[in-house]
PDB file of N, CA and C in Angstrom:
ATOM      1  N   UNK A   1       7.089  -3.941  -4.943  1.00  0.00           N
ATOM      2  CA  UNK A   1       7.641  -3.498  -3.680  1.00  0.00           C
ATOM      3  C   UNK A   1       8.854  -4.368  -3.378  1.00  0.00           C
ATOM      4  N   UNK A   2       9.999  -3.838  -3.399  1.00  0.00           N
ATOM      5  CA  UNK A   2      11.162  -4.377  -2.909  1.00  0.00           C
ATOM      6  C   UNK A   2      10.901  -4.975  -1.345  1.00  0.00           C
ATOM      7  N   UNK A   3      12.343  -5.863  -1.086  1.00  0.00           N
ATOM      8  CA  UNK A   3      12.154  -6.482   0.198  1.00  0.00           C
ATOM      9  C   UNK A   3      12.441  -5.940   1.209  1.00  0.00           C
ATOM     10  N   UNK A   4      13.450  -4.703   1.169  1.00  0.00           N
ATOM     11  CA  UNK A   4      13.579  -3.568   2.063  1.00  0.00           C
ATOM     12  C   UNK A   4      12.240  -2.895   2.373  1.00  0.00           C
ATOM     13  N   UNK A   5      11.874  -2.160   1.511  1.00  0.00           N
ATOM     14  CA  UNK A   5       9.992  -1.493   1.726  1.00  0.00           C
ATOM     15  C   UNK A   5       9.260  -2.408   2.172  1.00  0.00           C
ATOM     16  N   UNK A   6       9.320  -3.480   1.998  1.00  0.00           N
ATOM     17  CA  UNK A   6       8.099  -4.399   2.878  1.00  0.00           C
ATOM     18  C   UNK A   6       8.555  -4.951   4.099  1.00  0.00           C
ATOM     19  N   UNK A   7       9.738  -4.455   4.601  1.00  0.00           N
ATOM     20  CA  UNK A   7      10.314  -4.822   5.758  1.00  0.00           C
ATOM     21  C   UNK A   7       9.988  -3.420   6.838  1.00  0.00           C
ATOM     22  N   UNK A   8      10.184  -2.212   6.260  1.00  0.00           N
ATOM     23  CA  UNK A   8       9.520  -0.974   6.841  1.00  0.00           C
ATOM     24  C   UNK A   8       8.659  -0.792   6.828  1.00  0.00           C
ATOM     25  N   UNK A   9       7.444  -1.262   6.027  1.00  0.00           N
ATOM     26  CA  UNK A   9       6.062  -1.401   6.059  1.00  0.00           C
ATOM     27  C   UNK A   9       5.505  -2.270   7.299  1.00  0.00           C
ATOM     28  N   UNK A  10       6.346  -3.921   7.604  1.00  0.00           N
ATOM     29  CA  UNK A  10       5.889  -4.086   8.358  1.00  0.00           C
ATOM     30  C   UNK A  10       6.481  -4.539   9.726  1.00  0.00           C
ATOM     31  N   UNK A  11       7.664  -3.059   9.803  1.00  0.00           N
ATOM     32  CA  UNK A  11       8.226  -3.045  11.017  1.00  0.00           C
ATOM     33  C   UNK A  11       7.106  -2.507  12.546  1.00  0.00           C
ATOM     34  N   UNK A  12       6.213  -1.956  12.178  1.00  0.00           N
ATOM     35  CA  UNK A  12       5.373  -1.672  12.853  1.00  0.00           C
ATOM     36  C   UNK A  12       3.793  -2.086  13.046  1.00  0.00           C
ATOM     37  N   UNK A  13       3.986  -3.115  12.389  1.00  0.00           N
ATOM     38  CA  UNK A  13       2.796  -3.933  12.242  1.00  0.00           C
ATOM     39  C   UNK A  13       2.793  -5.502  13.172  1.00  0.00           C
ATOM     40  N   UNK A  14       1.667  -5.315  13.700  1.00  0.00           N
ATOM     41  CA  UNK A  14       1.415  -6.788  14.413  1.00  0.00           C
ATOM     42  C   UNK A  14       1.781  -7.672  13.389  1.00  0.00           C
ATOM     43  N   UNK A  15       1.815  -9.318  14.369  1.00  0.00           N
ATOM     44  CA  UNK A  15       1.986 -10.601  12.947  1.00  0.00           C
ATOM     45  C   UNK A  15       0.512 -10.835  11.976  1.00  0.00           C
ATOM     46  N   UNK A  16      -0.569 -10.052  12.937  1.00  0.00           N
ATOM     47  CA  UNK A  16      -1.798 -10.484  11.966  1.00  0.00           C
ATOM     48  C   UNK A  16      -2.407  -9.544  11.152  1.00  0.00           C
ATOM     49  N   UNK A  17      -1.462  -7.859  11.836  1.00  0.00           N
ATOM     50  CA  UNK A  17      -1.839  -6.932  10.598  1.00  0.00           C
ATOM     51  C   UNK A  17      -0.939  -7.638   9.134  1.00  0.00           C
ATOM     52  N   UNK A  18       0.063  -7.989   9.757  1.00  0.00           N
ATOM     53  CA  UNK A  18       1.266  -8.158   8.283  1.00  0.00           C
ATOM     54  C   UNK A  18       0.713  -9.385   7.121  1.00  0.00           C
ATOM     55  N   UNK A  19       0.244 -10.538   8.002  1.00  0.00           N
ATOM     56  CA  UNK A  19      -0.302 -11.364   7.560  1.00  0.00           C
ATOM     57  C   UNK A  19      -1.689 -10.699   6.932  1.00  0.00           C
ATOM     58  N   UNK A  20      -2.822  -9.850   6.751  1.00  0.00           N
ATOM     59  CA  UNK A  20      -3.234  -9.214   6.621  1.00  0.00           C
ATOM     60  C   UNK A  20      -2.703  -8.102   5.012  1.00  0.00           C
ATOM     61  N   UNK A  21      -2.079  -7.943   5.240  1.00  0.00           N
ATOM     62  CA  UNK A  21      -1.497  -7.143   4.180  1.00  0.00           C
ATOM     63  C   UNK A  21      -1.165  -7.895   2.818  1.00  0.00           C
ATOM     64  N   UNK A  22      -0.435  -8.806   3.795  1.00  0.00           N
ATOM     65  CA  UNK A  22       0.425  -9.807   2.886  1.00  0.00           C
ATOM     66  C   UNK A  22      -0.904 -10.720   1.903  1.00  0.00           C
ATOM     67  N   UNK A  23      -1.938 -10.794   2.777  1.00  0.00           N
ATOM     68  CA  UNK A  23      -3.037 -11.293   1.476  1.00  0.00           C
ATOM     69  C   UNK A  23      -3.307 -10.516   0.749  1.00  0.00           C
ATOM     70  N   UNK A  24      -3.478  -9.203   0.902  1.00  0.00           N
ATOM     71  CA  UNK A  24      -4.256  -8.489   0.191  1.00  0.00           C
ATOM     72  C   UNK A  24      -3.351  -8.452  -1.102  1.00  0.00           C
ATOM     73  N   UNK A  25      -1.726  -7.564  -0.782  1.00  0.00           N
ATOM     74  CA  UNK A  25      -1.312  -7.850  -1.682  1.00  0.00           C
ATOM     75  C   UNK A  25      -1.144  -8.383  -2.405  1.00  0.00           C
ATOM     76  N   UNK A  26      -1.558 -10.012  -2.060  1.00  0.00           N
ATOM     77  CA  UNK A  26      -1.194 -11.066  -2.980  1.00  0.00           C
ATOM     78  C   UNK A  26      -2.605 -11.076  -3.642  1.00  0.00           C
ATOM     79  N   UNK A  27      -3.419 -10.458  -3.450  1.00  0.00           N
ATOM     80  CA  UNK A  27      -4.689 -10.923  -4.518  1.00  0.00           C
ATOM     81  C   UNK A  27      -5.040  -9.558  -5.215  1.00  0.00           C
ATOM     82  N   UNK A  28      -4.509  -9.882  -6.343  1.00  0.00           N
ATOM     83  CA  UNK A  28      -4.833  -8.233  -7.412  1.00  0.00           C
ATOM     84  C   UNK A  28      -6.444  -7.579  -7.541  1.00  0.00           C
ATOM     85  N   UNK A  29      -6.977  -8.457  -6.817  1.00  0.00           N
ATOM     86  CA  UNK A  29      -8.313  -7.703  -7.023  1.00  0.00           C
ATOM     87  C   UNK A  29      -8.516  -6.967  -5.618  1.00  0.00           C
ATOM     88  N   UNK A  30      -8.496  -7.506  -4.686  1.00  0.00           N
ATOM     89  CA  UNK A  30      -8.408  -6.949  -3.218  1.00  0.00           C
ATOM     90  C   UNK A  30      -7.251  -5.193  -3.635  1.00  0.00           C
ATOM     91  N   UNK A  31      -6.622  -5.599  -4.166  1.00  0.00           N
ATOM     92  CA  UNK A  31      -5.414  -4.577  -4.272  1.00  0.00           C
ATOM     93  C   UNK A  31      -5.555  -3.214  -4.721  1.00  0.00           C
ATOM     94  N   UNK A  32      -6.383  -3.577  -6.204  1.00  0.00           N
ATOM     95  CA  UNK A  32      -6.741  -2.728  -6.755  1.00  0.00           C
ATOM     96  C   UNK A  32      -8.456  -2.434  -6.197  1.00  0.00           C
ATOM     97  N   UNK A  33      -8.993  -2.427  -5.730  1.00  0.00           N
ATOM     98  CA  UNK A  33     -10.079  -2.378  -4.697  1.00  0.00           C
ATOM     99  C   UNK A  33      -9.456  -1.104  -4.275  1.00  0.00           C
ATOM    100  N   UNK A  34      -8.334  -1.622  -3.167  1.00  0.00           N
ATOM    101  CA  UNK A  34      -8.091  -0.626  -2.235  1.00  0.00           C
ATOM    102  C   UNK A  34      -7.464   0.337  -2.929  1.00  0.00           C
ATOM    103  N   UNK A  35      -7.229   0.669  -3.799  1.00  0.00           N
ATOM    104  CA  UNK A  35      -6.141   1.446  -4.880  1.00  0.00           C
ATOM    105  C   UNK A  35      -7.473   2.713  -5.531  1.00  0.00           C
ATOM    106  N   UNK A  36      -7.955   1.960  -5.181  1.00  0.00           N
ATOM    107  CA  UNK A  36      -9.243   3.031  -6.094  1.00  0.00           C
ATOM    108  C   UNK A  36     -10.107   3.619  -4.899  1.00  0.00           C
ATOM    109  N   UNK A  37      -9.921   3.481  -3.996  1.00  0.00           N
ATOM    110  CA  UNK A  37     -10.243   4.266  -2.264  1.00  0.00           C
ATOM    111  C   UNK A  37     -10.058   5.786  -2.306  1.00  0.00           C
ATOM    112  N   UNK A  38     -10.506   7.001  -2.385  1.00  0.00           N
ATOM    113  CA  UNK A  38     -10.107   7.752  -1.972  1.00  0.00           C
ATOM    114  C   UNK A  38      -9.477   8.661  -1.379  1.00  0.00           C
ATOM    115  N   UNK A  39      -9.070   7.157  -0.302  1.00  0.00           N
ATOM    116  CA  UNK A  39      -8.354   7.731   0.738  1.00  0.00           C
ATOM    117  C   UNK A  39      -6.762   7.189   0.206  1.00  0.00           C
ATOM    118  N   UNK A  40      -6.795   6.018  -0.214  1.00  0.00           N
ATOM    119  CA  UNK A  40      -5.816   5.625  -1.358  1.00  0.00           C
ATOM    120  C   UNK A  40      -4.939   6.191  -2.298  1.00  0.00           C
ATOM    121  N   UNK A  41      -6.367   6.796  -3.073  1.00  0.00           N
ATOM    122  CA  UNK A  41      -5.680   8.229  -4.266  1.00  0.00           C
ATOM    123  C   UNK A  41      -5.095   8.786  -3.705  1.00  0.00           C
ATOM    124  N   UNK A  42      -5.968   9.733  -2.392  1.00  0.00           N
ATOM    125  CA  UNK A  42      -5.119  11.273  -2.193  1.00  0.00           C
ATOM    126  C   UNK A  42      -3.464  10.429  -1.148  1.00  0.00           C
ATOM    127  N   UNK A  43      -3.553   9.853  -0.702  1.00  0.00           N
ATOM    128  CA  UNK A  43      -2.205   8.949  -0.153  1.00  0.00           C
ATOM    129  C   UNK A  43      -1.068   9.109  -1.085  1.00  0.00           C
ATOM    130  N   UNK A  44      -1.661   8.512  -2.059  1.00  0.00           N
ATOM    131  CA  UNK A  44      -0.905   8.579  -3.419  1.00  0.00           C
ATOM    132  C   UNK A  44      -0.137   9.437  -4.158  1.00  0.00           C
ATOM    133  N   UNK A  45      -1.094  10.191  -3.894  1.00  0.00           N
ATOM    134  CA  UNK A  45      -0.918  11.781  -4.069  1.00  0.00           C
ATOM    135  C   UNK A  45       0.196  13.083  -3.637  1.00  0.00           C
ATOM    136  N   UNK A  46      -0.152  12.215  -2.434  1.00  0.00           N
ATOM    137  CA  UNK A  46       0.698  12.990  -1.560  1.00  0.00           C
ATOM    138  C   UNK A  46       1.945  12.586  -1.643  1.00  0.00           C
ATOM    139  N   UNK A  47       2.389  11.459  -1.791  1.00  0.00           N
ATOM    140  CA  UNK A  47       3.275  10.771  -1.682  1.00  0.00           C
ATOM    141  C   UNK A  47       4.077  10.951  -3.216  1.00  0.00           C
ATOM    142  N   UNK A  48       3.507  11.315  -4.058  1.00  0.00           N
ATOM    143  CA  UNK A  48       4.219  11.158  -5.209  1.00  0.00           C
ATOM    144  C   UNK A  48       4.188  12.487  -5.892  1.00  0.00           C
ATOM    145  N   UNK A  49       3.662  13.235  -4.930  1.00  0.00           N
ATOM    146  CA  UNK A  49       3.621  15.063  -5.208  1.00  0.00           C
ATOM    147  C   UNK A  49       2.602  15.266  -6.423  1.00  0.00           C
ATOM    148  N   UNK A  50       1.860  16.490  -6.007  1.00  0.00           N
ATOM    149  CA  UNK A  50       0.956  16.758  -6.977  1.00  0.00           C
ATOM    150  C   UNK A  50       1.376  17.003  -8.596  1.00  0.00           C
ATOM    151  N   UNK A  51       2.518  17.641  -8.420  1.00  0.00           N
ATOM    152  CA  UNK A  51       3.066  17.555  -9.866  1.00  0.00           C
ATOM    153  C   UNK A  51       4.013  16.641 -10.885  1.00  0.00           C
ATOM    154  N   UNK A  52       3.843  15.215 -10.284  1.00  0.00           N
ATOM    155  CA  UNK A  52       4.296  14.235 -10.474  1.00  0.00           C
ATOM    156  C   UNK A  52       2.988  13.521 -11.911  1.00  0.00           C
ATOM    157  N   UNK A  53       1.983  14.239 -11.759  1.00  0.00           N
ATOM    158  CA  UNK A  53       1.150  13.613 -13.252  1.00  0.00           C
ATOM    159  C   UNK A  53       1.695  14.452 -14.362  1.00  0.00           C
ATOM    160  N   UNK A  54       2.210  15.598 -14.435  1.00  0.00           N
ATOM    161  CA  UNK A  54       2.591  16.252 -15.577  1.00  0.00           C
ATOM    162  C   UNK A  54       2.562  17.690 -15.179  1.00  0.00           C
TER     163      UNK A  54
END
């Protein structure tokens, strides 16, 4: 994540959601945890268009 995207990510975030984030991201297991969420995938999904796997 560039430093622009994590500046819009946490333009709307309290200091203790950001701080918050900012751990998670930093610990690859927390990360990928949340990456494998359901609610995660279809996010993902959406975001990167359904026909973006092939």
């Amino acid at each position: 994540m560039d430093q622009k995207s994590t500046e819009k990510l946490f333009a709307g975030l309290s200091p203790e959601q950001q701080k918050q984030v900012q751990n998670i991201l930093a610990d690859q297991n927390k990360t990928q945890q949340i990456l494998q969420t359901p609610q995660a995938q279809a996010l993902l999904k959406k975001l990167m268009g359904e026909n973006h796997n092939g």
